[in-house]
Protein backbone atom coordinates (compact mmCIF):
# COMPACT_ATOMS: atom_id res chain seq x y z
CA UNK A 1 14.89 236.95 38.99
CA UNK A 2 13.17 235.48 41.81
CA UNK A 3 12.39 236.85 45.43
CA UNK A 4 14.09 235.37 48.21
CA UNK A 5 12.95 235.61 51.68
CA UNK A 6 9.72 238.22 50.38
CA UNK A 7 12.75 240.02 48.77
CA UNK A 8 12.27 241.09 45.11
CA UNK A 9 15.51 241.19 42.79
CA UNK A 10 15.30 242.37 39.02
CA UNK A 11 17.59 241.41 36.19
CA UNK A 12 19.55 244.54 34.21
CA UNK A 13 20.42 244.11 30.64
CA UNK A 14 22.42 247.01 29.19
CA UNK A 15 25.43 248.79 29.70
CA UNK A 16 26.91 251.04 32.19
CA UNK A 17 27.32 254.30 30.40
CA UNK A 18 23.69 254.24 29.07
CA UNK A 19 21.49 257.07 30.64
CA UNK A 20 18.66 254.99 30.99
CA UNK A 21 20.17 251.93 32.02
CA UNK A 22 21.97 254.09 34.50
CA UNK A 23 18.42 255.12 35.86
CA UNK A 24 16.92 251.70 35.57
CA UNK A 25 19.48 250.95 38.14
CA UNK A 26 19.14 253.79 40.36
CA UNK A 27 15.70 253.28 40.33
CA UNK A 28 15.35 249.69 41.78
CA UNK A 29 18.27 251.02 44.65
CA UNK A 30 16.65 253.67 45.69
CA UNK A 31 13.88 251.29 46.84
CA UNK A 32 16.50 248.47 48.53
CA UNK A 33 15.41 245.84 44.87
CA UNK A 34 18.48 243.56 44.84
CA UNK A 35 19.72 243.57 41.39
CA UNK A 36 21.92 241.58 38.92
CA UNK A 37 23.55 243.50 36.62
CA UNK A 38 24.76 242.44 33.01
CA UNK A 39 26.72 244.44 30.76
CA UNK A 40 26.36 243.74 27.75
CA UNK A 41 30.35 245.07 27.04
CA UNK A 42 30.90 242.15 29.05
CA UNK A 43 28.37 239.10 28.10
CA UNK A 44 26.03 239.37 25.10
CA UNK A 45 22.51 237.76 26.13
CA UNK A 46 21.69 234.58 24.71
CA UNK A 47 19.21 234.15 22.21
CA UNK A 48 17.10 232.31 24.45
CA UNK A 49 17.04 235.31 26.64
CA UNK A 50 16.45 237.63 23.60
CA UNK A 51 13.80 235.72 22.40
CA UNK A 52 12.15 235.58 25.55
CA UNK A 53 11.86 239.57 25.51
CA UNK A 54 10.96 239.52 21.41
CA UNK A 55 8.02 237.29 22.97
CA UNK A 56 6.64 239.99 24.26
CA UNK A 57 7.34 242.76 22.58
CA UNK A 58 8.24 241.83 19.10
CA UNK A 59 11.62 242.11 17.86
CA UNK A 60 11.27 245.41 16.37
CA UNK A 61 11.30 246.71 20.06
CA UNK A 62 14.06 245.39 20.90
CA UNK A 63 16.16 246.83 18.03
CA UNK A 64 17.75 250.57 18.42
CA UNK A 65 17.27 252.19 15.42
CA UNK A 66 18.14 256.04 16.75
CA UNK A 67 21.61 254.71 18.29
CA UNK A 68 24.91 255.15 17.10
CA UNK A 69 25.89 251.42 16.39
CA UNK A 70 22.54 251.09 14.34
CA UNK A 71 24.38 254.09 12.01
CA UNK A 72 27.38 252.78 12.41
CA UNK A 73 26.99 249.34 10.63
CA UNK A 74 24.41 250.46 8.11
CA UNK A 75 21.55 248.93 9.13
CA UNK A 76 19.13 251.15 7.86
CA UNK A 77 17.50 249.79 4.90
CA UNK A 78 18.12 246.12 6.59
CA UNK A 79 14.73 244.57 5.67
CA UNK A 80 15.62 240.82 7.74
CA UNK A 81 13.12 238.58 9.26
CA UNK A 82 12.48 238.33 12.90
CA UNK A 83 14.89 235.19 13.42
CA UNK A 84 18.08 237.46 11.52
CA UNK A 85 16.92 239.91 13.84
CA UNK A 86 17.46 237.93 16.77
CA UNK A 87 21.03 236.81 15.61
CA UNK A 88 22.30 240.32 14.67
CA UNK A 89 20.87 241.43 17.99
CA UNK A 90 22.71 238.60 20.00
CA UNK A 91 25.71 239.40 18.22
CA UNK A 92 25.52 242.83 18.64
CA UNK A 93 24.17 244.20 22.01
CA UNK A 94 24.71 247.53 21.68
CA UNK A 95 21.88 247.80 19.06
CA UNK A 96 19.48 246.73 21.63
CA UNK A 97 16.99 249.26 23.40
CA UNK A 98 18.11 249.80 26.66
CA UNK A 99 17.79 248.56 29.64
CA UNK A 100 16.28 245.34 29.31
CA UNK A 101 14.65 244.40 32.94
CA UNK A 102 13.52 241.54 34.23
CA UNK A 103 11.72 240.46 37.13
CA UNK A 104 10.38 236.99 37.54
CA UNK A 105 8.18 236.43 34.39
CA UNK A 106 7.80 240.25 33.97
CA UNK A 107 9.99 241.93 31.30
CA UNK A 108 10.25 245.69 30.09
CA UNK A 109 12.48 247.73 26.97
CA UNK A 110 13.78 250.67 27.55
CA UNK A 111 12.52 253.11 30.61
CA UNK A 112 9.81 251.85 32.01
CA UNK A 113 9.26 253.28 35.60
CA UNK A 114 5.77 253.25 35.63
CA UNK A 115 5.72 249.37 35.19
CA UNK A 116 8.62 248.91 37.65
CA UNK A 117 6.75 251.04 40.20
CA UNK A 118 3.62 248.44 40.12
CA UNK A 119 6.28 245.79 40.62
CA UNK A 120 7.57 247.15 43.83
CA UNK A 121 4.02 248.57 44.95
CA UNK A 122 5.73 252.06 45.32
């Protein structure tokens, strides 16, 4: 997201009942960091926006292998290619790694206060 006005705003990715996305969100409050929220029981993210994080980080960062959906379709010995990945991911958000943040051109997985904190100079 973009700052308006000397403002900074971040993007959330991730879902309300997460823990972590649940701090990701508290954390940015806490120091007045306008942010947009998307659940992802609500709106999926793009592919576009997946790929953007997958980028970055590769896909396998972005996929949730610990979590329940993961056990609950059976991905385990999955072996697909990064593109699959990206598809099965889009399709199903809740196997992501959450939150996904986004500020500007700056992107984190998971918890990631350290990074946030250099982003807010706090």
């Amino acid at each position: 997201m973009s700052t308006v006005a000397g403002q900074l705003e971040v993007q959330i990715l991730g879902t309300k009942k997460h823990s972590d996305t649940r701090k990701a969100e508290r954390f940015f409050k806490e120091r007045r960091v306008k942010v947009h929220f998307m659940d992802f029981a609500v709106r999926a993210p793009s592919l576009g926006e997946l790929k953007r994080f997958a980028q970055q980080f590769g896909v396998e960062k972005l996929i949730d292998r610990q979590g329940k959906r993961f056990a609950e379709l059976g991905l385990g010995p999955s072996r697909y290619g990064e593109e699959k990945w990206l598809t099965v991911l889009s399709d199903e958000p809740l196997l992501l790694v959450q939150p996904l943040v986004r500020c500007k051109q700056r992107l984190t997985v998971g918890l990631a206060e350290d990074t946030w904190k250099s982003w807010v100079g706090k």
